[in-house]
N, C-alpha and C. Protein backbone atom coordinates (compact mmCIF):
# COMPACT_ATOMS: atom_id res chain seq x y z
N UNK A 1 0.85 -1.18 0.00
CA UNK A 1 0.00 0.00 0.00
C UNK A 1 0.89 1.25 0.00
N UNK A 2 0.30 2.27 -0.74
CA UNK A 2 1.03 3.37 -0.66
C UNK A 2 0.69 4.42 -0.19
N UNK A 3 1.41 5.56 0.41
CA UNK A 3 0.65 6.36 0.92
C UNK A 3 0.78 7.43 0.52
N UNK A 4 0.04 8.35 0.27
CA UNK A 4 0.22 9.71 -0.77
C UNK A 4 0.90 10.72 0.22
N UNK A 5 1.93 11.41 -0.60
CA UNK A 5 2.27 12.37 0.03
C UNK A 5 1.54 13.45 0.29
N UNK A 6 1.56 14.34 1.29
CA UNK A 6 0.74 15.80 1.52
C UNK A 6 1.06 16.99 0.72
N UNK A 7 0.44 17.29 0.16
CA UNK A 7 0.91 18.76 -0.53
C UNK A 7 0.78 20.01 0.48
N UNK A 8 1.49 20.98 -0.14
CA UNK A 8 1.87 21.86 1.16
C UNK A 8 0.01 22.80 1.17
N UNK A 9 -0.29 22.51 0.06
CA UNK A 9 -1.82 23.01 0.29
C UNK A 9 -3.01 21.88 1.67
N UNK A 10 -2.16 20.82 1.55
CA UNK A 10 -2.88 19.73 2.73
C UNK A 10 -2.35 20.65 3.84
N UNK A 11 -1.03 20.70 4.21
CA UNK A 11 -0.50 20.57 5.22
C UNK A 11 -1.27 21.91 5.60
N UNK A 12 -1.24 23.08 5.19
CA UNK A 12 -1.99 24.15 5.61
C UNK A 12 -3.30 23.66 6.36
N UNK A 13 -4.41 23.16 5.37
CA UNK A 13 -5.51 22.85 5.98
C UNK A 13 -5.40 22.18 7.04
N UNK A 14 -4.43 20.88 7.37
CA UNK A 14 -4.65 20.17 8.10
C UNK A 14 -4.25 20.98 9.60
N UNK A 15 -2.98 21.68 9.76
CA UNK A 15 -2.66 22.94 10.42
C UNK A 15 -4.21 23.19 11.12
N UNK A 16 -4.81 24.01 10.59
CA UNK A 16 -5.43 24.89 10.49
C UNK A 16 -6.75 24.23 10.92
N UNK A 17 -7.05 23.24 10.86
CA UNK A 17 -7.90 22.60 11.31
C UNK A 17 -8.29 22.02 12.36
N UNK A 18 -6.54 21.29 12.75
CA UNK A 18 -6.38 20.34 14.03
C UNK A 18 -5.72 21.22 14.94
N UNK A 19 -4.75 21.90 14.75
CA UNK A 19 -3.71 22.60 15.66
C UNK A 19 -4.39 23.57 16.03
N UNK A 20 -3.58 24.42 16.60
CA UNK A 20 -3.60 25.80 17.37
C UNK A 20 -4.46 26.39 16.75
N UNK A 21 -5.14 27.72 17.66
CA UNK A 21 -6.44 28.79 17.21
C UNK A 21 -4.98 29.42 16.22
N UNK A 22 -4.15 30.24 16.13
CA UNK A 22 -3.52 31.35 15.48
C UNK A 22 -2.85 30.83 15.01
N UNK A 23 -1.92 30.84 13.85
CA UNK A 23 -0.68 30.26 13.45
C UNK A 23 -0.06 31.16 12.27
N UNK A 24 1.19 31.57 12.47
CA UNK A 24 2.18 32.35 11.45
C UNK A 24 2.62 31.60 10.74
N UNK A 25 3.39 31.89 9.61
CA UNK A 25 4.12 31.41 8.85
C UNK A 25 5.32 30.55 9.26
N UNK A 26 5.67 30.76 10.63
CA UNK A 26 6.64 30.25 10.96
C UNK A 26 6.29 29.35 11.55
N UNK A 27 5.72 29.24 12.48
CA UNK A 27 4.58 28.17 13.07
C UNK A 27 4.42 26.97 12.06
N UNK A 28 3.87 27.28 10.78
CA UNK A 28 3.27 26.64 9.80
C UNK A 28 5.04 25.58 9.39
N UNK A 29 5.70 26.37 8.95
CA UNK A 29 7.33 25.61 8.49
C UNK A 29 8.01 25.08 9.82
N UNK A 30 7.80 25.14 10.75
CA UNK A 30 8.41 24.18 11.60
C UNK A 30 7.61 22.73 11.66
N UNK A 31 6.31 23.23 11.80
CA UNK A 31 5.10 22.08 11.96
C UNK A 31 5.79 21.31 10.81
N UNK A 32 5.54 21.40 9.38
CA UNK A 32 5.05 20.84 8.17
C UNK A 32 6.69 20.11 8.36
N UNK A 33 8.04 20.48 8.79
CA UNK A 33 9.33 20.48 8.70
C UNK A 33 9.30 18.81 9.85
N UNK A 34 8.84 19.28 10.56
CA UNK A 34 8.91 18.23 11.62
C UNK A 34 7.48 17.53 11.32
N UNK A 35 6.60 17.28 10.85
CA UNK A 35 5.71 16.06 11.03
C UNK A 35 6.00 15.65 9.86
N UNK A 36 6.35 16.21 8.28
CA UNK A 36 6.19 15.75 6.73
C UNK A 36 7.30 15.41 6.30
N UNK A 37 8.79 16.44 6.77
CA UNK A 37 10.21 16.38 6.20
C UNK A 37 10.64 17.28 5.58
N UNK A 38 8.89 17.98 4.81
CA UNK A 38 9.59 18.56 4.03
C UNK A 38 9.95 20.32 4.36
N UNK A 39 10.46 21.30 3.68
CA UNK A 39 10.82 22.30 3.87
C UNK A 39 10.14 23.44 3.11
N UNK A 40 9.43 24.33 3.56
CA UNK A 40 9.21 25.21 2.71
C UNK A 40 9.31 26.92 3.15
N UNK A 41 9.69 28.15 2.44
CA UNK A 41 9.85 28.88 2.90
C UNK A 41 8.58 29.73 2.85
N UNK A 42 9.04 30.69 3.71
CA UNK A 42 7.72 31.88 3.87
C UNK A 42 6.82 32.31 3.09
N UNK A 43 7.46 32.19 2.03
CA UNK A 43 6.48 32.89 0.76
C UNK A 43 5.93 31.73 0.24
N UNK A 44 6.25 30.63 0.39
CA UNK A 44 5.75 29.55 -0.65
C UNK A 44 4.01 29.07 0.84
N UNK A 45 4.41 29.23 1.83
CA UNK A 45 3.67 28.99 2.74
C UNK A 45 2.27 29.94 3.08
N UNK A 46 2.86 31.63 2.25
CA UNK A 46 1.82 32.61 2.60
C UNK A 46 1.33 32.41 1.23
N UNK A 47 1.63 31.77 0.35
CA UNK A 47 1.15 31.42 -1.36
C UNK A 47 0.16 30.55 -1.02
N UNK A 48 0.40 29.42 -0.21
CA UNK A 48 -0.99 28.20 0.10
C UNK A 48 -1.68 28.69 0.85
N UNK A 49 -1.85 29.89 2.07
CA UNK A 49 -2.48 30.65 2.76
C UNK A 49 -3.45 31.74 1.62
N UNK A 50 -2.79 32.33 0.98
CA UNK A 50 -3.72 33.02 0.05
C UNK A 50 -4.60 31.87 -0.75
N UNK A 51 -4.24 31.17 -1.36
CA UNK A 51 -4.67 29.85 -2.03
C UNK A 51 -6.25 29.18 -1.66
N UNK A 52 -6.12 29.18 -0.33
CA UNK A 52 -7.16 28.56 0.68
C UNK A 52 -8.62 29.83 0.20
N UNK A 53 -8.34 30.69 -0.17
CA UNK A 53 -9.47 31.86 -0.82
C UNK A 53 -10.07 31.25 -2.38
N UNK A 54 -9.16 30.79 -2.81
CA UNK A 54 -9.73 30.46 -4.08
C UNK A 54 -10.61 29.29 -4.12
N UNK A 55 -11.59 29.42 -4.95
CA UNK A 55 -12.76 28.43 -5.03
C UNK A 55 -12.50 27.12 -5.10
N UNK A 56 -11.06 26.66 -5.89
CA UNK A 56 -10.76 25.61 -6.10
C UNK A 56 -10.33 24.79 -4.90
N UNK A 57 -9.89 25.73 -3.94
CA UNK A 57 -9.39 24.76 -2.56
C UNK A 57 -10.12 25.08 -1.74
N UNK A 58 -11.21 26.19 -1.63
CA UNK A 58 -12.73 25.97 -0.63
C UNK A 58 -13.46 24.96 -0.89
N UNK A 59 -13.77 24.10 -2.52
CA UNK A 59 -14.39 23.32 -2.44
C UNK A 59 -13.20 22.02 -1.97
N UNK A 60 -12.06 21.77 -2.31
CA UNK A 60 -11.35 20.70 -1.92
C UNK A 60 -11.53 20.94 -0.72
N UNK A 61 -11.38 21.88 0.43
CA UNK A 61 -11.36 20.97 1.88
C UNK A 61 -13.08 21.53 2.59
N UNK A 62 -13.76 21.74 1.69
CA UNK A 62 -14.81 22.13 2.46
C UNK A 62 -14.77 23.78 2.93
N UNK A 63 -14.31 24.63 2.64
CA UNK A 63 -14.30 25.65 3.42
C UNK A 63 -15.73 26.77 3.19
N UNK A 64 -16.22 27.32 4.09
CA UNK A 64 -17.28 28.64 3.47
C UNK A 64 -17.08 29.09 2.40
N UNK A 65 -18.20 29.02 1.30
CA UNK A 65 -18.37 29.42 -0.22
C UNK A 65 -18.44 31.22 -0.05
N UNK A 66 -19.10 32.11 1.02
CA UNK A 66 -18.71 33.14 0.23
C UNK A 66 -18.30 34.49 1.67
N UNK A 67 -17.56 35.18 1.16
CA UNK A 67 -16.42 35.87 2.42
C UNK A 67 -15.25 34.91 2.81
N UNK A 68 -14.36 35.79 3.21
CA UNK A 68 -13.21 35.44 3.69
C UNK A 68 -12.93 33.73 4.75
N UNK A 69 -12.66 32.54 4.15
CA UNK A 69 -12.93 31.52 4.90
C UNK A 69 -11.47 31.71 6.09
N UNK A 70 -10.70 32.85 6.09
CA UNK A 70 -9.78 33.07 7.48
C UNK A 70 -9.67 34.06 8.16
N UNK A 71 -9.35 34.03 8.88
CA UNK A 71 -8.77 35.28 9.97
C UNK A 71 -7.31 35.56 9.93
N UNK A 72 -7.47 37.15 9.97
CA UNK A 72 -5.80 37.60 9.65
C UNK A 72 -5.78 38.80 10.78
N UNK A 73 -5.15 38.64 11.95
CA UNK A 73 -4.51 39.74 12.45
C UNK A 73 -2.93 40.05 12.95
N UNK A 74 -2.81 41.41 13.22
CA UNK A 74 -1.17 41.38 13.69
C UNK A 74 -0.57 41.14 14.79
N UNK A 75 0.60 40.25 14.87
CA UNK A 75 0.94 39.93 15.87
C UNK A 75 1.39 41.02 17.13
N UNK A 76 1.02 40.81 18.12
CA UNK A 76 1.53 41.65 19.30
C UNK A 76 2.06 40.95 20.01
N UNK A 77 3.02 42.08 21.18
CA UNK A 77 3.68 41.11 22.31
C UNK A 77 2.68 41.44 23.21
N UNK A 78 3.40 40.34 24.20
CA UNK A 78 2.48 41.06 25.55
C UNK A 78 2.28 41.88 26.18
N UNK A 79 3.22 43.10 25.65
CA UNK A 79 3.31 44.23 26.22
C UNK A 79 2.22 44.92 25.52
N UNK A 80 1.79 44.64 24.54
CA UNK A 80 1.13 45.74 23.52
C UNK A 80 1.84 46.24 22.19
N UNK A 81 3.08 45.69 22.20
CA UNK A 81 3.97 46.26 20.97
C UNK A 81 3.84 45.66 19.71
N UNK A 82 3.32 46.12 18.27
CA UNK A 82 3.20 45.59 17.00
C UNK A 82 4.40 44.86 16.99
N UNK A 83 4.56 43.57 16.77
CA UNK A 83 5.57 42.94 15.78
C UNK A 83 5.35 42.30 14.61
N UNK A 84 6.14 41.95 14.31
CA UNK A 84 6.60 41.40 12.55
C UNK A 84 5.68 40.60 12.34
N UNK A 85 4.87 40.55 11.24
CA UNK A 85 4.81 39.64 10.70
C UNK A 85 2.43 39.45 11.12
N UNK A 86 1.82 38.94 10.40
CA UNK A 86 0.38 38.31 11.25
C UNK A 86 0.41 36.98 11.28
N UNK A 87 -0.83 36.41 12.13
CA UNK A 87 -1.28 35.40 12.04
C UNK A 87 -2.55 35.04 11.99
N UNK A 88 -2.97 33.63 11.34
CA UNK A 88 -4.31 33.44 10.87
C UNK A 88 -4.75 32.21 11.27
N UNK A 89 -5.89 32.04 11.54
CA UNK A 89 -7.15 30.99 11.46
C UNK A 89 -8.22 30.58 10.50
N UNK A 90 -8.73 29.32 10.78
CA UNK A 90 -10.32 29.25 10.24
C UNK A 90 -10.82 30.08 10.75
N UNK A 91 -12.05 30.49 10.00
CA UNK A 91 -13.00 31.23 10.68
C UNK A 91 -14.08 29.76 10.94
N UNK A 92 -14.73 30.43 12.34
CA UNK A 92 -15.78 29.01 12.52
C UNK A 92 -16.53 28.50 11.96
């Protein structure tokens, strides 16, 4: 038996589904690095994040047909200070 590999468009959903409420880009490449093997960088990761909008991969994993099927805000510290970079969710 064989088992299909994940495409980095799986690994997002699956992320995003099972794991944590928030998750960055970086979040996302350690996960996918350590459970799959494989490696991918920031941009190729915020490319399957935009991706998840298009009709073609709302109907592949099921997602809400119309508005935004994620959540995007900016990361803060605990102090209150903007840092680098957002992070996103399903929306419910």
């Amino acid at each position: 038996m064989t088992i299909k590999k994940l495409s980095l468009h799986d690994w997002i959903y699956l992320n995003f589904k099972h794991g944590k409420t928030w998750w960055t880009y970086w979040d996302m490449a350690r996960v996918i690095e350590h459970k799959g093997g494989s490696k991918y960088n920031d941009n190729s990761i915020s490319a399957a994040i935009r991706d998840m909008r298009k009709p073609k991969y709302r109907a592949r994993y099921g997602l809400r047909k119309h508005g935004d099927p994620l959540e995007k805000r900016r990361r803060v510290s605990r102090e209150g200070k903007k840092l680098r970079g957002y992070e996103f969710r399903l929306k419910g």
